[in-house]
Protein backbone atom coordinates (compact mmCIF):
# COMPACT_ATOMS: atom_id res chain seq x y z
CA UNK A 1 0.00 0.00 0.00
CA UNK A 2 1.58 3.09 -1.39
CA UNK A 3 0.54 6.45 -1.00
CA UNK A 4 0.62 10.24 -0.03
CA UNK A 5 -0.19 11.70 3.20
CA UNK A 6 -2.77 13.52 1.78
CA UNK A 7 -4.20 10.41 0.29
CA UNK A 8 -3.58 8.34 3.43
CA UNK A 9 -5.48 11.28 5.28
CA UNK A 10 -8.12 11.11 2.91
CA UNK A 11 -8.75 7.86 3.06
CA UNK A 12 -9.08 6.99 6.75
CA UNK A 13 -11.82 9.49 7.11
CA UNK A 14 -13.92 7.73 4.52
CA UNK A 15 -13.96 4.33 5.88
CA UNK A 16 -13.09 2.57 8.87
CA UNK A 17 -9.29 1.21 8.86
CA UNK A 18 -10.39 -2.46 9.73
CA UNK A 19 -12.02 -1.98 6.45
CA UNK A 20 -9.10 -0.22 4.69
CA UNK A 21 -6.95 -3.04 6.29
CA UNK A 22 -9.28 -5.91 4.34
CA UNK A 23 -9.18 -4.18 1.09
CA UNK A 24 -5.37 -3.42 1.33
CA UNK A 25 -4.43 -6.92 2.89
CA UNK A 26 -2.17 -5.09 5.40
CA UNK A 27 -2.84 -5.22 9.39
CA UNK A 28 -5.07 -2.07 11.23
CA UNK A 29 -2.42 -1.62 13.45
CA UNK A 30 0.03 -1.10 10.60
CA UNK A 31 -1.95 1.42 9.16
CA UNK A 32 -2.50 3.48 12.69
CA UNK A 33 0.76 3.22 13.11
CA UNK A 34 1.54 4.63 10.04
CA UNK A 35 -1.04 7.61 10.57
CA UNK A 36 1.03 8.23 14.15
CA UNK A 37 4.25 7.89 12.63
CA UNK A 38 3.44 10.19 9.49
CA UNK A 39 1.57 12.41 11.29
CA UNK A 40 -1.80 12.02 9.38
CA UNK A 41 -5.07 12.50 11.99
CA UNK A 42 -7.35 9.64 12.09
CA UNK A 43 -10.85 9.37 13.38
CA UNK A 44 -10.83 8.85 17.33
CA UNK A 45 -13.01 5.44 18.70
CA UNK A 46 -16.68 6.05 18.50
CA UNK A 47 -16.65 8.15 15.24
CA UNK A 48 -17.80 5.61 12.93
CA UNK A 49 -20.93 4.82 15.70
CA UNK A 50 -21.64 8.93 15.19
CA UNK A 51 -21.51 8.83 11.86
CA UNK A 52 -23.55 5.58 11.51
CA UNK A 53 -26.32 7.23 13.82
CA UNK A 54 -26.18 10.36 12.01
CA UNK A 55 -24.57 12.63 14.95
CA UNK A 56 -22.47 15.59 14.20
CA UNK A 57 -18.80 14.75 13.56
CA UNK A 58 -15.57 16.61 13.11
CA UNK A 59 -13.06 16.02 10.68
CA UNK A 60 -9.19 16.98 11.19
CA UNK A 61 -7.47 18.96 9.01
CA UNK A 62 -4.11 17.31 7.88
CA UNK A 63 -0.86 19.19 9.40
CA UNK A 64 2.25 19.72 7.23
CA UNK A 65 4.71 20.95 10.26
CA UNK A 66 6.92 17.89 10.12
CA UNK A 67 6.05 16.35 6.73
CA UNK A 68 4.28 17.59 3.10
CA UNK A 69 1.34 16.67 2.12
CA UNK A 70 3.05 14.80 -1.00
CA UNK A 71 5.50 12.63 0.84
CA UNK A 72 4.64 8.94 0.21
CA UNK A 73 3.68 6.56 2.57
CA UNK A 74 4.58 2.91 2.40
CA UNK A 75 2.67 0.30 4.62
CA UNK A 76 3.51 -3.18 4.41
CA UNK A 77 3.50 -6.57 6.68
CA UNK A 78 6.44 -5.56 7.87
CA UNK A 79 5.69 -1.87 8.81
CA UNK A 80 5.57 1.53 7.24
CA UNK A 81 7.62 4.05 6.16
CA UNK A 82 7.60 7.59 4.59
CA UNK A 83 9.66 9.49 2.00
């Protein structure tokens, strides 16, 4: 799995990352660590219950202090990395 952070950001606010983990045959934990590591926000527990049960949710903005929005992400088996 091979992305930007922007992408990566992106796409754990559309769908849960047990999901994202099914369709990308790489581990949930993998990709949250990735999201900590890279510095990409990610939905806190209990936002996918809001959102299911139509309650008011917040999305975070992506931060570029540390990294750019176009540096690519790498998540694999054996980790992650960014460059």
């Amino acid at each position: 799995m091979k992305m930007t952070r922007e992408q990566l950001h992106d796409l754990v606010w559309s769908m849960p990352m047990t999901k994202i983990a099914r369709q990308s045959g790489v581990r949930d934990q993998h990709i949250a660590r990735a999201c900590d590591g890279a510095e990409v926000s990610r939905p806190r527990a209990g936002y996918w219950q809001k959102v299911e049960n139509g309650k008011s949710v917040t999305r975070m903005a992506l931060t570029n202090d540390r990294y750019a929005a176009s540096d690519v992400v790498t998540i694999n088996a054996s980790g992650w990395t960014i460059s």
